[in-house]
Protein backbone atom coordinates (compact mmCIF):
# COMPACT_ATOMS: atom_id res chain seq x y z
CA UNK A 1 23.21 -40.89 56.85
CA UNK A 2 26.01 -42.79 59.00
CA UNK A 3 23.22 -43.66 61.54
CA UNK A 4 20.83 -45.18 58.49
CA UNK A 5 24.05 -47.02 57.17
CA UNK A 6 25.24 -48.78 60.26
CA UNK A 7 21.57 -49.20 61.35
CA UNK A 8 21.09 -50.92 58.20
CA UNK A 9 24.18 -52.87 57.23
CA UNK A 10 23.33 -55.94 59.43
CA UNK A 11 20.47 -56.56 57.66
CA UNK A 12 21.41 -56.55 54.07
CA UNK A 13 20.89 -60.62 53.93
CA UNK A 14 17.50 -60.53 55.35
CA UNK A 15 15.18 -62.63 53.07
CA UNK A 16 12.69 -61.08 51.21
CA UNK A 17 9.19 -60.85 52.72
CA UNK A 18 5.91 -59.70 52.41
CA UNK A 19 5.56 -57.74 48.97
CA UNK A 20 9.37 -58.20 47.97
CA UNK A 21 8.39 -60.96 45.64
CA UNK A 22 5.63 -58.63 43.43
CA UNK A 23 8.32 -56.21 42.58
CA UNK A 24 11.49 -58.74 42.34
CA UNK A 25 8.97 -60.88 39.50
CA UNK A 26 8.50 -57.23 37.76
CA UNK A 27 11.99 -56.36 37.76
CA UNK A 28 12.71 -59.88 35.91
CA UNK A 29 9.65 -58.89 33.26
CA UNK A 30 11.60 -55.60 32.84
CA UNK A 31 14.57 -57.65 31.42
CA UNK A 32 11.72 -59.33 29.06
CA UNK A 33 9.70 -56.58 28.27
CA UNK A 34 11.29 -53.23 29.24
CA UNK A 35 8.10 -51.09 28.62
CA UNK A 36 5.44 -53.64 30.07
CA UNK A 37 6.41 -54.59 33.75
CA UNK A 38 3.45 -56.12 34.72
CA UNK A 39 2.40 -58.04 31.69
CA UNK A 40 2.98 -61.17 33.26
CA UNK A 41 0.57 -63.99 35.05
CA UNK A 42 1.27 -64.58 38.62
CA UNK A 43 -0.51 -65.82 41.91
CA UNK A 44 -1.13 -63.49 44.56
CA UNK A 45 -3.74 -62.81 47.34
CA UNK A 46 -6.72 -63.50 45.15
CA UNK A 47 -5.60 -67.21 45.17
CA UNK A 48 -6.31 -67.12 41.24
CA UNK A 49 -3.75 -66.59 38.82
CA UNK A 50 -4.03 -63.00 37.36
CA UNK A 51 -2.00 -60.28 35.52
CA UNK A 52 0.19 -58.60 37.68
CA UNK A 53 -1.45 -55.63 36.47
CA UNK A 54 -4.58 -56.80 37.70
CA UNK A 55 -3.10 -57.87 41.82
CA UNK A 56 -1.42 -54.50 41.85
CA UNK A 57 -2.57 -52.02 39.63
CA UNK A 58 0.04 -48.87 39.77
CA UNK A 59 3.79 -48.54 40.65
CA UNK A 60 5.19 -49.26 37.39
CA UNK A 61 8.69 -47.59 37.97
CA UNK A 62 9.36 -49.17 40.96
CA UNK A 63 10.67 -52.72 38.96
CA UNK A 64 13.30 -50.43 36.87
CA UNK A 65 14.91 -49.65 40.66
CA UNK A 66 15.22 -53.57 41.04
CA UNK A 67 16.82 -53.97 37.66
CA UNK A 68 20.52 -54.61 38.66
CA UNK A 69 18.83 -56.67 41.96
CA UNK A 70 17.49 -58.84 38.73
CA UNK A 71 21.05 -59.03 37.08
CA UNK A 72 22.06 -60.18 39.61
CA UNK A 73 19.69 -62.89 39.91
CA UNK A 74 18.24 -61.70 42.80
CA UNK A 75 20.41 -61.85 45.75
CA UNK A 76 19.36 -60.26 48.64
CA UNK A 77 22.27 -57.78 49.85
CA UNK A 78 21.79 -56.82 46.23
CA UNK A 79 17.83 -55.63 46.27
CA UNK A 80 18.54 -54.93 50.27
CA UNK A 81 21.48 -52.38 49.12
CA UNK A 82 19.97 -50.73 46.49
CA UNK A 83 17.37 -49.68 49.26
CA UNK A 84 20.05 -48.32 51.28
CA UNK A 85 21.17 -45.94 48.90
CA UNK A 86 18.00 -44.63 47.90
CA UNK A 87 17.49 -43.98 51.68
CA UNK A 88 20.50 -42.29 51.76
CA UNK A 89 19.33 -39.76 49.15
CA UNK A 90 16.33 -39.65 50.72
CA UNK A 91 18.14 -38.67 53.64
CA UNK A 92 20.07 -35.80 51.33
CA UNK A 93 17.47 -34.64 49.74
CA UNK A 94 15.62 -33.95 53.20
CA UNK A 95 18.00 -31.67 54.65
CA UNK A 96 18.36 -29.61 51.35
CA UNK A 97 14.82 -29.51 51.30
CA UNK A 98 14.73 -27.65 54.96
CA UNK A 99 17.69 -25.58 53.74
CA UNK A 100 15.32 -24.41 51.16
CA UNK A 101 12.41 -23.71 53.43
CA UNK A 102 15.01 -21.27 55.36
CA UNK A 103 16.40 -23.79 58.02
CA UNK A 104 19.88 -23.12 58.77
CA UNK A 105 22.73 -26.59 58.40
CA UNK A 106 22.15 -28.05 62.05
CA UNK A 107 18.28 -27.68 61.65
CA UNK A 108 18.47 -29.26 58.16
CA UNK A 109 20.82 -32.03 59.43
CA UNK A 110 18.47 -32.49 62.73
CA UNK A 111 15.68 -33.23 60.14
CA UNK A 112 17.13 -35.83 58.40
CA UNK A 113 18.55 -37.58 61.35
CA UNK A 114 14.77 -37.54 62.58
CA UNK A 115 13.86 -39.34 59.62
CA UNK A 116 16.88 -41.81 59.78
CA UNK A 117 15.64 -42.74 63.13
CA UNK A 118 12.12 -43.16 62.01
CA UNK A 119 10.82 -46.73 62.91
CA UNK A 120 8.59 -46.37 59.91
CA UNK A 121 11.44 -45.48 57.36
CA UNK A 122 13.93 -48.22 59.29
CA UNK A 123 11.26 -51.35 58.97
CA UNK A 124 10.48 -50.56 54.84
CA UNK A 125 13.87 -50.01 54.35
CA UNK A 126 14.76 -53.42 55.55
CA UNK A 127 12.39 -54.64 52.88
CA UNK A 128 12.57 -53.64 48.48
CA UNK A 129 9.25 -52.13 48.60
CA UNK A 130 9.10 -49.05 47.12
CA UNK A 131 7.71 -46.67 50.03
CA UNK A 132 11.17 -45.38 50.54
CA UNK A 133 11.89 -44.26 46.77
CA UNK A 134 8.50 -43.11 47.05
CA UNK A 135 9.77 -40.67 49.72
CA UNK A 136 12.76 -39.88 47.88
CA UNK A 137 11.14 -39.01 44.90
CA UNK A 138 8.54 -37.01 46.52
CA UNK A 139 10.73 -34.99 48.39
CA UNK A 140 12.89 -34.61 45.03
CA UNK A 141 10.09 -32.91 43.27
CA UNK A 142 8.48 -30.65 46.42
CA UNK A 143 12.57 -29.31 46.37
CA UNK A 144 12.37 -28.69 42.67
CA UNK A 145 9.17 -26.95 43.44
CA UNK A 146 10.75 -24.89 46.41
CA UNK A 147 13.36 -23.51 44.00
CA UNK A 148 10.84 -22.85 41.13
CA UNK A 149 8.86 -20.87 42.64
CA UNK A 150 12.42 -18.78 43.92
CA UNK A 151 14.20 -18.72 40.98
CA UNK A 152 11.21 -19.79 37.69
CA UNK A 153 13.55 -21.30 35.67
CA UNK A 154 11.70 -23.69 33.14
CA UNK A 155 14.19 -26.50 33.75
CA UNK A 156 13.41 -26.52 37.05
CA UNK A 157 9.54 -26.83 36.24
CA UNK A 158 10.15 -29.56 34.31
CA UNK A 159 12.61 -31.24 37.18
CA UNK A 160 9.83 -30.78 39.38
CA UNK A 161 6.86 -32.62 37.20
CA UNK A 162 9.88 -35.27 36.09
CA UNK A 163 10.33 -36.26 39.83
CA UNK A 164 6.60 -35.95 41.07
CA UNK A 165 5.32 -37.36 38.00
CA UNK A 166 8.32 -40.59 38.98
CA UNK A 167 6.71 -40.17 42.93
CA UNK A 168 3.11 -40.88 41.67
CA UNK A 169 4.27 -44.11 39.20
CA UNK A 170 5.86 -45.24 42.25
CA UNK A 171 3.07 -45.36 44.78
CA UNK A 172 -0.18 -44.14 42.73
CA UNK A 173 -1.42 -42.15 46.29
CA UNK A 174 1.81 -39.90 46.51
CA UNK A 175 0.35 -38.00 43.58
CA UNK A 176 -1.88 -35.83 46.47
CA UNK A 177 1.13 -34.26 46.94
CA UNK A 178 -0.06 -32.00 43.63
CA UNK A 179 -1.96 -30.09 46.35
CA UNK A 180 1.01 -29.52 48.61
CA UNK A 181 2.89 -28.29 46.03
CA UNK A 182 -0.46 -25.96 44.91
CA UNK A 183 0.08 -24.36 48.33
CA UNK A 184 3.64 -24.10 48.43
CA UNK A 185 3.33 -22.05 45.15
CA UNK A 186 1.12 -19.07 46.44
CA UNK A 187 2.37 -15.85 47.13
CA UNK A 188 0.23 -16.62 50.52
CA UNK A 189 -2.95 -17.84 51.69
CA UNK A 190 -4.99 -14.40 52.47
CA UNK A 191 -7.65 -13.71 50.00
CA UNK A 192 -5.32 -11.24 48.34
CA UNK A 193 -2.24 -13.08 48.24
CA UNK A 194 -4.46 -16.24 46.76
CA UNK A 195 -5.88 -13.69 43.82
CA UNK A 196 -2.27 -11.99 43.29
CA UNK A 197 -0.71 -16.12 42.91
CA UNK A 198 -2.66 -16.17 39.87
CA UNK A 199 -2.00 -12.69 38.29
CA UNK A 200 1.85 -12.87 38.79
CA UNK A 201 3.62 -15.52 36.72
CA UNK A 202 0.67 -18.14 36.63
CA UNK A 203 2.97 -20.35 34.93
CA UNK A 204 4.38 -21.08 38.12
CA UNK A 205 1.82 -23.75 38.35
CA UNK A 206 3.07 -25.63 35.30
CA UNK A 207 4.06 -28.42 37.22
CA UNK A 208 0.98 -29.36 38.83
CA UNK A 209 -0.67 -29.28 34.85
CA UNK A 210 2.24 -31.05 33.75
CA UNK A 211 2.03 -34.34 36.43
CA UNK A 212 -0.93 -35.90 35.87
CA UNK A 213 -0.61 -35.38 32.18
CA UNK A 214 3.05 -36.82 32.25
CA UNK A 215 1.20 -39.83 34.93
CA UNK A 216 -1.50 -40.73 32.70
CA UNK A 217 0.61 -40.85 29.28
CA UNK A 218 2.99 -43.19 31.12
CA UNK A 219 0.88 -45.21 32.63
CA UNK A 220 -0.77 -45.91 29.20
CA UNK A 221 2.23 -46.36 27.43
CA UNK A 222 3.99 -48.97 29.84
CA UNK A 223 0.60 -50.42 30.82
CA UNK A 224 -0.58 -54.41 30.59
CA UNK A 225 -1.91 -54.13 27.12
CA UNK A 226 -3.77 -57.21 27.64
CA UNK A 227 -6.05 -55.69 30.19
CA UNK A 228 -5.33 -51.71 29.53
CA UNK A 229 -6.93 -49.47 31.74
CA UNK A 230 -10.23 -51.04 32.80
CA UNK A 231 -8.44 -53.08 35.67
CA UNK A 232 -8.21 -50.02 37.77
CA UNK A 233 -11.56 -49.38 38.76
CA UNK A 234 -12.32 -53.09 39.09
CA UNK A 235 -9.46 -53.08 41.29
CA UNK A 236 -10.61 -50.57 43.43
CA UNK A 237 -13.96 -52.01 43.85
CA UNK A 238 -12.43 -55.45 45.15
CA UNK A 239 -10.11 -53.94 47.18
CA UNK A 240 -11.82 -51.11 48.59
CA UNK A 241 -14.86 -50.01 50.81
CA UNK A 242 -15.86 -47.65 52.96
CA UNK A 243 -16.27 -49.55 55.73
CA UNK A 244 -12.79 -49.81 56.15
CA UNK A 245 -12.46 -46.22 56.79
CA UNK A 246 -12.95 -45.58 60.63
CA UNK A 247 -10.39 -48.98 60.58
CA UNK A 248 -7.79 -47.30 58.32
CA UNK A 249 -8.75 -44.23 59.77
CA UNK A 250 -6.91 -44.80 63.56
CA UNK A 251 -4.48 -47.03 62.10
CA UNK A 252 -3.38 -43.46 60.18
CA UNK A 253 -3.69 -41.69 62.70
CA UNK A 254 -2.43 -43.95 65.64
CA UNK A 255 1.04 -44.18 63.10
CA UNK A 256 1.66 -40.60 63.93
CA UNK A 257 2.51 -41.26 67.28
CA UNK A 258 3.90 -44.82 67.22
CA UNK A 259 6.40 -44.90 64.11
CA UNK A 260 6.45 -41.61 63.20
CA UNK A 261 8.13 -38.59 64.88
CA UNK A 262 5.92 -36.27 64.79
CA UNK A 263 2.37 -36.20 67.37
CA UNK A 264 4.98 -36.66 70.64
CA UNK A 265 7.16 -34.00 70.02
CA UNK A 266 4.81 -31.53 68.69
CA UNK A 267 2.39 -31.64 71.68
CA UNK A 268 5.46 -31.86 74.11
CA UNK A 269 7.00 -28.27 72.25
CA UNK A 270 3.19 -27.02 71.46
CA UNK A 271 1.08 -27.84 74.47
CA UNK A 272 1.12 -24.68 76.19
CA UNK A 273 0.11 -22.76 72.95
CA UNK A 274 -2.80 -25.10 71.43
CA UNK A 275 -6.00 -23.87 71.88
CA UNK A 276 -7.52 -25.05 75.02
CA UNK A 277 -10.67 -26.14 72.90
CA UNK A 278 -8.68 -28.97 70.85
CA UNK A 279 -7.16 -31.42 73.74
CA UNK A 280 -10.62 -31.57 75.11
CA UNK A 281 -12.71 -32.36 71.82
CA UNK A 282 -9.77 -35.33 71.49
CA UNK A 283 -10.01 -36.36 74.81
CA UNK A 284 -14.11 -36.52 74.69
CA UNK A 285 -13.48 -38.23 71.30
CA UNK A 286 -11.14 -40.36 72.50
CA UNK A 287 -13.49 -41.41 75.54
CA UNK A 288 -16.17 -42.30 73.52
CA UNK A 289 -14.30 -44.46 71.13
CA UNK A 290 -11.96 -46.37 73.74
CA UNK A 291 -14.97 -48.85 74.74
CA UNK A 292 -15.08 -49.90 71.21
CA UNK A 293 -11.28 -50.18 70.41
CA UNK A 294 -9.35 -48.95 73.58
CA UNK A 295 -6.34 -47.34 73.91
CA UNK A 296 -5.82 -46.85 70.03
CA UNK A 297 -8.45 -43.81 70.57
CA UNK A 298 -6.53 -42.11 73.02
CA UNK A 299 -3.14 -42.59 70.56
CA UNK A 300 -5.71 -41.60 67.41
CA UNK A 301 -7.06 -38.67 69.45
CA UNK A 302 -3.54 -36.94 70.65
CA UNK A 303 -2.56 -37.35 66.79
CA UNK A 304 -5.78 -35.90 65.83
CA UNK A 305 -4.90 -32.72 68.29
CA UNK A 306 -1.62 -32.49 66.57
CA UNK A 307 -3.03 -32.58 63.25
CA UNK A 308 -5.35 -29.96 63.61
CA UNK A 309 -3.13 -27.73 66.14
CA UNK A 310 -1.04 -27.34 62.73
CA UNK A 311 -3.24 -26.64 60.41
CA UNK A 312 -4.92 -24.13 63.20
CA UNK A 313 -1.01 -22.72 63.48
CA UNK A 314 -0.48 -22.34 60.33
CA UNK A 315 -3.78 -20.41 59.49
CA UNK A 316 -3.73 -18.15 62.40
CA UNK A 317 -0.05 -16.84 61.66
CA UNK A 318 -1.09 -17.05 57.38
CA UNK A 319 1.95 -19.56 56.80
CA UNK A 320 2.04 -20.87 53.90
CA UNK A 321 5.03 -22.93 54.19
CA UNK A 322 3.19 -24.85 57.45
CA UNK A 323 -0.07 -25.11 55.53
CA UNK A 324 1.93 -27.01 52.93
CA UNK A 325 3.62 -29.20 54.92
CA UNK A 326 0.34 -30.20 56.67
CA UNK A 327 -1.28 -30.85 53.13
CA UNK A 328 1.78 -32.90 52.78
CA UNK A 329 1.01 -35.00 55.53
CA UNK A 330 -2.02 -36.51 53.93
CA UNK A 331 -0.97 -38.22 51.16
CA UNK A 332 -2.03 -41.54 52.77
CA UNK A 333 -5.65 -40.17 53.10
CA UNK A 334 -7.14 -42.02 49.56
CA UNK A 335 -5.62 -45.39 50.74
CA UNK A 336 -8.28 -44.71 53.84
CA UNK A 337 -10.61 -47.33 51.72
CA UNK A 338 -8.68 -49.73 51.19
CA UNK A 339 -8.08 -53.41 52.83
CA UNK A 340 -5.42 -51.95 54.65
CA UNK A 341 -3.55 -48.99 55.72
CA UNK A 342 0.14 -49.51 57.49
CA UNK A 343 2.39 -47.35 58.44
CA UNK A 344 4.34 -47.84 55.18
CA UNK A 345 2.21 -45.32 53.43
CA UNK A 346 2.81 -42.62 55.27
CA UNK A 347 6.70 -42.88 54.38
CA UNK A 348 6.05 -39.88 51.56
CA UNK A 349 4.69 -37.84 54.67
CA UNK A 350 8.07 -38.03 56.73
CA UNK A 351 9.67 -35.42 55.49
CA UNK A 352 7.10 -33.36 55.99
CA UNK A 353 6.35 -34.28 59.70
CA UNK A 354 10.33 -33.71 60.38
CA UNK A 355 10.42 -30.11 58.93
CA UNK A 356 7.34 -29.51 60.48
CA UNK A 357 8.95 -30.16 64.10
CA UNK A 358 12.40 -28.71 63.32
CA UNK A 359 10.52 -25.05 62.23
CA UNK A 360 8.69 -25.72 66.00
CA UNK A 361 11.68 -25.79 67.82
CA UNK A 362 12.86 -22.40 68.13
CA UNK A 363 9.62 -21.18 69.47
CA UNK A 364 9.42 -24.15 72.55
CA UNK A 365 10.78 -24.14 75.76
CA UNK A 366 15.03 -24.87 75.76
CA UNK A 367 14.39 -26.72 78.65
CA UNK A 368 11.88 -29.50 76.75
CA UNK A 369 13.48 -29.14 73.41
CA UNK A 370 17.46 -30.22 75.50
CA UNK A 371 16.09 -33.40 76.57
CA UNK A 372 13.33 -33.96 73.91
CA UNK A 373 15.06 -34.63 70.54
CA UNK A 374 17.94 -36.86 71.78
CA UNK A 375 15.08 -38.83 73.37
CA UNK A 376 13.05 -38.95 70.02
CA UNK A 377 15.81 -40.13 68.33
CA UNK A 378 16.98 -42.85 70.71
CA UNK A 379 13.61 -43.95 71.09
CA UNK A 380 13.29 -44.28 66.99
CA UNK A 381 16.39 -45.80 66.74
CA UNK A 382 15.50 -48.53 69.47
CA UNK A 383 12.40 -49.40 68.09
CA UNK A 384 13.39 -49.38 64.36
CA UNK A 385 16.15 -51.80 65.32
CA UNK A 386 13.91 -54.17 67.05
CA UNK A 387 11.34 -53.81 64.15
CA UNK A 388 13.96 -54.55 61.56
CA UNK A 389 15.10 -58.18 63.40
CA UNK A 390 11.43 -58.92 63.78
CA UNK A 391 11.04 -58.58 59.84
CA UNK A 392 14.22 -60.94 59.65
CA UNK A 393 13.22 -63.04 61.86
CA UNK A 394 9.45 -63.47 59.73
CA UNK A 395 11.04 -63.45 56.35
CA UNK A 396 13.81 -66.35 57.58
CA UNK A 397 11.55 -68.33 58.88
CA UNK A 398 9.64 -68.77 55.61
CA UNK A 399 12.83 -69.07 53.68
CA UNK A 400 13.84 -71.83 56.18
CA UNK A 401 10.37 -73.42 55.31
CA UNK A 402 11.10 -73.74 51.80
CA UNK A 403 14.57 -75.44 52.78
CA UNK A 404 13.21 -77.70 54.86
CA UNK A 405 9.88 -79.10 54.30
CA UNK A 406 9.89 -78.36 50.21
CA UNK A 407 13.17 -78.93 48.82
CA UNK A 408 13.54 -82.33 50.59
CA UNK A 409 9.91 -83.50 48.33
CA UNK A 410 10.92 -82.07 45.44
CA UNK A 411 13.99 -83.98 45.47
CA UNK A 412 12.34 -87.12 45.89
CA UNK A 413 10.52 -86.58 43.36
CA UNK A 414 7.20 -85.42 44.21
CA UNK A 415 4.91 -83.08 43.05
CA UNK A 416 4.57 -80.10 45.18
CA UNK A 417 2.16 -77.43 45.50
CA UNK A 418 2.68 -74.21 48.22
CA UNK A 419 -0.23 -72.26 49.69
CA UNK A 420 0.86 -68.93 51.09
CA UNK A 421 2.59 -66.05 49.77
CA UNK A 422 5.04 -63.40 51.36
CA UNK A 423 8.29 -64.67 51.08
CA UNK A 424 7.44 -68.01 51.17
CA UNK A 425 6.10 -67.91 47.96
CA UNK A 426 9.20 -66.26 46.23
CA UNK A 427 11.69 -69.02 47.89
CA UNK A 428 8.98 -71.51 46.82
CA UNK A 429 8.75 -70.78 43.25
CA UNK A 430 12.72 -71.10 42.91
CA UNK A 431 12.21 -74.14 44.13
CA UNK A 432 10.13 -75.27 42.01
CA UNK A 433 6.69 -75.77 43.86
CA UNK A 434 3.21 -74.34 42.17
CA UNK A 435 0.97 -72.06 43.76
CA UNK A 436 -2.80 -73.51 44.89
CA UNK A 437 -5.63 -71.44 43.52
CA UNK A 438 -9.25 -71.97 43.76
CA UNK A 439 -8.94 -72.56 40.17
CA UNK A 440 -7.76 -75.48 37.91
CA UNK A 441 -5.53 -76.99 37.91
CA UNK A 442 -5.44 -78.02 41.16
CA UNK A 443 -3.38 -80.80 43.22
CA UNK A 444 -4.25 -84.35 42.60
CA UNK A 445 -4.40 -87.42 44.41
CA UNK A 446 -1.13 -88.34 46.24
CA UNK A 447 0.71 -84.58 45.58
CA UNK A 448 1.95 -82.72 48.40
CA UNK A 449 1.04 -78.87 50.08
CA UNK A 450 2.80 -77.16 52.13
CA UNK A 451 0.59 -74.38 53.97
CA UNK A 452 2.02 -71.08 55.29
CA UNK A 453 -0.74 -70.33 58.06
CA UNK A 454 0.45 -66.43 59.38
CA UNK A 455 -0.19 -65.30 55.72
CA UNK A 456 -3.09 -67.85 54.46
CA UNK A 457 -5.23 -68.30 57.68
CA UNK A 458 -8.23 -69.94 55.95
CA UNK A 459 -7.04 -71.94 53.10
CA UNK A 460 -8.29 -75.21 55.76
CA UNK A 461 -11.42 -74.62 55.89
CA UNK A 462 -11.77 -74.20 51.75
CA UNK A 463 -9.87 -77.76 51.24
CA UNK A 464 -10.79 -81.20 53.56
CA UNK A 465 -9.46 -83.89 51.23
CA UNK A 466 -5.82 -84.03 53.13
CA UNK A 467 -4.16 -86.05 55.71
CA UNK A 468 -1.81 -83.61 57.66
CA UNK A 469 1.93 -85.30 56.88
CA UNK A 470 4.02 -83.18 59.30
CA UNK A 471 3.35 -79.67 61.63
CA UNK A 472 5.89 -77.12 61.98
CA UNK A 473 6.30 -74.14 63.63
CA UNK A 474 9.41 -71.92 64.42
CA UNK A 475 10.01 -70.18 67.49
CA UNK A 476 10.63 -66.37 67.20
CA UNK A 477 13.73 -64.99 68.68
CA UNK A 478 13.13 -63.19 72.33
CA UNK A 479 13.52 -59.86 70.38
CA UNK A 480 9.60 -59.52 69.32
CA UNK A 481 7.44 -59.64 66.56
CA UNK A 482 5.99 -57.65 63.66
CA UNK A 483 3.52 -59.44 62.42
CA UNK A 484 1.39 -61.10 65.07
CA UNK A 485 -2.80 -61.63 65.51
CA UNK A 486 -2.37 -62.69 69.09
CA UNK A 487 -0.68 -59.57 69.77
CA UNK A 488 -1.91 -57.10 67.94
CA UNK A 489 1.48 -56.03 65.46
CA UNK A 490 0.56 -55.63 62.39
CA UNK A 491 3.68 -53.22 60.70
CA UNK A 492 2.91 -54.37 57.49
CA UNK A 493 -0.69 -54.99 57.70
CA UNK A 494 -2.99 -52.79 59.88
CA UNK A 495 -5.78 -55.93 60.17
CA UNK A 496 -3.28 -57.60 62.07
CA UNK A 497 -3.21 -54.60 64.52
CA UNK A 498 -2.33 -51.38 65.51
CA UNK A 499 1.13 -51.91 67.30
CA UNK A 500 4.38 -52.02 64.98
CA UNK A 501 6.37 -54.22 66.80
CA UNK A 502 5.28 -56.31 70.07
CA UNK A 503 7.11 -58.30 72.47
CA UNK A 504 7.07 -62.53 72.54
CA UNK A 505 8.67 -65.25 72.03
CA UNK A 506 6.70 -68.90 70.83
CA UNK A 507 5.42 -70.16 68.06
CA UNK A 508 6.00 -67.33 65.29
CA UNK A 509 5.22 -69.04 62.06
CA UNK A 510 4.13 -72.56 61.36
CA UNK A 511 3.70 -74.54 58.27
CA UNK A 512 1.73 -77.69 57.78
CA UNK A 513 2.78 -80.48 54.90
CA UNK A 514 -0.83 -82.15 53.24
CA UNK A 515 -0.87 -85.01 51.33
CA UNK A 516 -3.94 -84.81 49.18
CA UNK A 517 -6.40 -88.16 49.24
């Protein structure tokens, strides 16, 4: 917790960025309309202006977290702080979690330093997404569960559906994690022990009947009454497609390795016991794929042997804990269709993968586990930090933008549109500019855009009657970059690429100022 804090702390100013600006907008509709967060118009990635409820269907408690970040009119140590200490908890609940599961207090505290130094965790909690509450609140309820199933006391049934029912409102795909707590339930997973679950105590699965019901009435109660329901599988259809799933696909599976602790150090404490069968179908796999998207198939493929060298584990030696855990790690798997899937899905999965390598430990080699965890960690902690100033260093640059190619027009008294969105949009909109849609109304003779071009790489080509006023682009620092087509990082976006965090300085983001003829 100490090492998330300080970690953390330096970054509490950063501007928001990327998706900040959805949930900052629903947080102010809370303070409107407590029990309809997204019933509110906005502009978003469709370049049309749309219910909120329509650009990001799901997630409807995650604006009640950013209440007080709304009181207090959005400030950014505010929003940036409130992350922290739900990290924090996370962290907490973590370690009681693997106290539960029978880890002893430096094994529980080993876990949740793993996940404090987790790239992935570090970067989103730098942002006010809500991937890390999603964690905490999934790990919340899978403890509850842990402890009902020990002790069946109702109040702890109902703690667990409360917190996983709060998980799956936060990010709609966390609600998979019904099936890890299925497992986690049994009595075991023989035959027998499957049939005996359901003659002793069936109540005990209460809580997986209780979620979705809990979800679903929620949902419909706080939803966008203007558009109800029937946005969802519209939604989907826009925003999803299978062809996206070999894509989103190695982009899970290449996070494993990259951001997450988890493929390393189990094939560095496993390798000698996985079946001799599994590192060669990956490394076949992997050979066939890497002339179509190179070395990502050799990171997807050691994942892949990971993967299944657990679930294999945990089958051979009939543990149900491990089988759990490994369900657990698949809670990303129905984002696998859509436009995207970044590391930042995963986050509900972390807790998992720690346990899951703190339980391997005591069967490895002392000799690889002495050097291997320190080495883990530093290496997290070093390439969290460096992801962390590269999502500063994108979100200031479009907060800089707004300062100093749209407050100066505005001033003067012109009439100022913005395309782009990220953070530039949020610091836009306070200053007064309007978003450009495909739709009327649009700009008019003589008004003035300013284009964001890393986020909105096309709007040229859809609009020719301009005369470009003024080019800018700012340099990035020498410390890297998260967000970059040239080189392949893409931490927030998988399209962009594979890597979390590359190296470069240049040209990081550049703006253009129209004037419209």
């Amino acid at each position: 917790m100490v090492l998330a804090a300080v970690l953390l702390a330096p970054f509490l100013n950063t501007a928001f960025t990327i998706d900040d600006p959805i949930y900052l907008r629903e947080a102010q509709q809370v303070l409107e309309d407590p029990l309809h967060p997204q019933a509110f118009n906005m502009v978003w990635s469709l370049d049309r202006d749309l219910r909120a409820s329509q650009i990001l269907p799901g997630g409807i408690f995650v604006p009640y977290l950013l209440v007080p970040t709304a009181l207090a009119r959005s400030r950014e140590w505010v929003g940036h702080l409130t992350e922290l200490l739900l990290l924090l908890a996370a962290l907490f609940v973590t370690a009681l979690t693997a106290l539960r599961l029978g880890l002893d207090h430096g094994q529980a505290r080993l876990t949740a330093l793993l996940v404090a130094a987790c790239p992935a965790v570090l970067g989103m909690a730098g942002t006010v997404m809500p991937d890390v509450p999603a964690m905490l609140l999934a790990t919340l309820g899978m403890e509850r569960i842990i402890v009902w199933r020990e002790q069946r006391r109702w109040s702890q049934g109902l703690a667990a559906a409360c917190w996983l029912t709060l998980a799956a409102l936060t990010r709609t795909h966390t609600i998979v994690i019904l099936a890890a707590a299925f497992v986690m339930l049994l009595d075991g997973i023989t035959a027998e022990e499957l049939r005996a679950s359901f003659r002793r105590f069936p109540a005990r699965f209460l809580p997986i009947v209780l979620t979705p019901v809990a979800f679903l009435t929620v949902s419909t109660v706080t939803g966008d009454q203007d558009t109800g329901e029937r946005i969802f599988l519209p939604m989907l259809r826009a925003f999803g497609s299978l062809h996206l799933f070999a894509q989103n696909g190695l982009a899970f599976l290449t996070d494993w390795l990259l951001v997450i602790p988890l493929t390393i150090p189990w094939l560095a404490m496993r390798f000698s016991r996985i079946p001799g069968w599994l590192p060669l179908f990956g490394l076949i796999g992997a050979s066939v794929l890497s002339y179509r998207v190179g070395w990502v198939a050799f990171a997807a493929g050691a994942s892949c042997v990971a993967l299944a060298d657990i679930l294999w584990d945990a089958i051979e030696r009939r543990d149900r804990v491990q089988l759990a855990l490994w369900v657990w790690l698949l809670l990303a798997m129905p984002v696998i269709i859509y436009v995207h899937l970044p590391s930042k899905y995963l986050l509900p999965s972390v807790p998992a993968a720690a346990i899951l390598v703190v339980r391997a430990m005591p069967e490895a080699q002392r000799a690889v586990t002495r050097w291997l965890m320190p080495a883990v960690v530093a290496a997290g902690v070093v390439l969290g930090f460096l992801i962390l100033i590269g999502i500063r260093d994108l979100a200031e640059t479009q907060r800089r933008a707004v300062v100093e190619l749209i407050d100066p027009q505005i001033k003067t008294g012109e009439q100022v549109w913005f395309a782009g969105h990220w953070g530039f949009q949020w610091y836009a909109e306070k200053a007064g500019a309007k978003a450009v849609t495909l739709e009327p109304p649009l700009p008019q003779f003589g008004d003035v855009i300013v284009v964001s071009e890393i986020d909105f790489p096309f709007f040229e080509q859809r609009w020719t009657r301009k005369r470009v006023q003024k080019r800018l682009c700012y340099a990035s620092t020498p410390w890297g970059r998260v967000m970059d087509f040239e080189g392949h990082a893409g931490f927030f976006s998988s399209p962009f690429g594979y890597l979390p965090w590359v190296w470069g300085s240049g040209e990081a983001s550049c703006f253009e100022v129209w004037k419209v003829e």
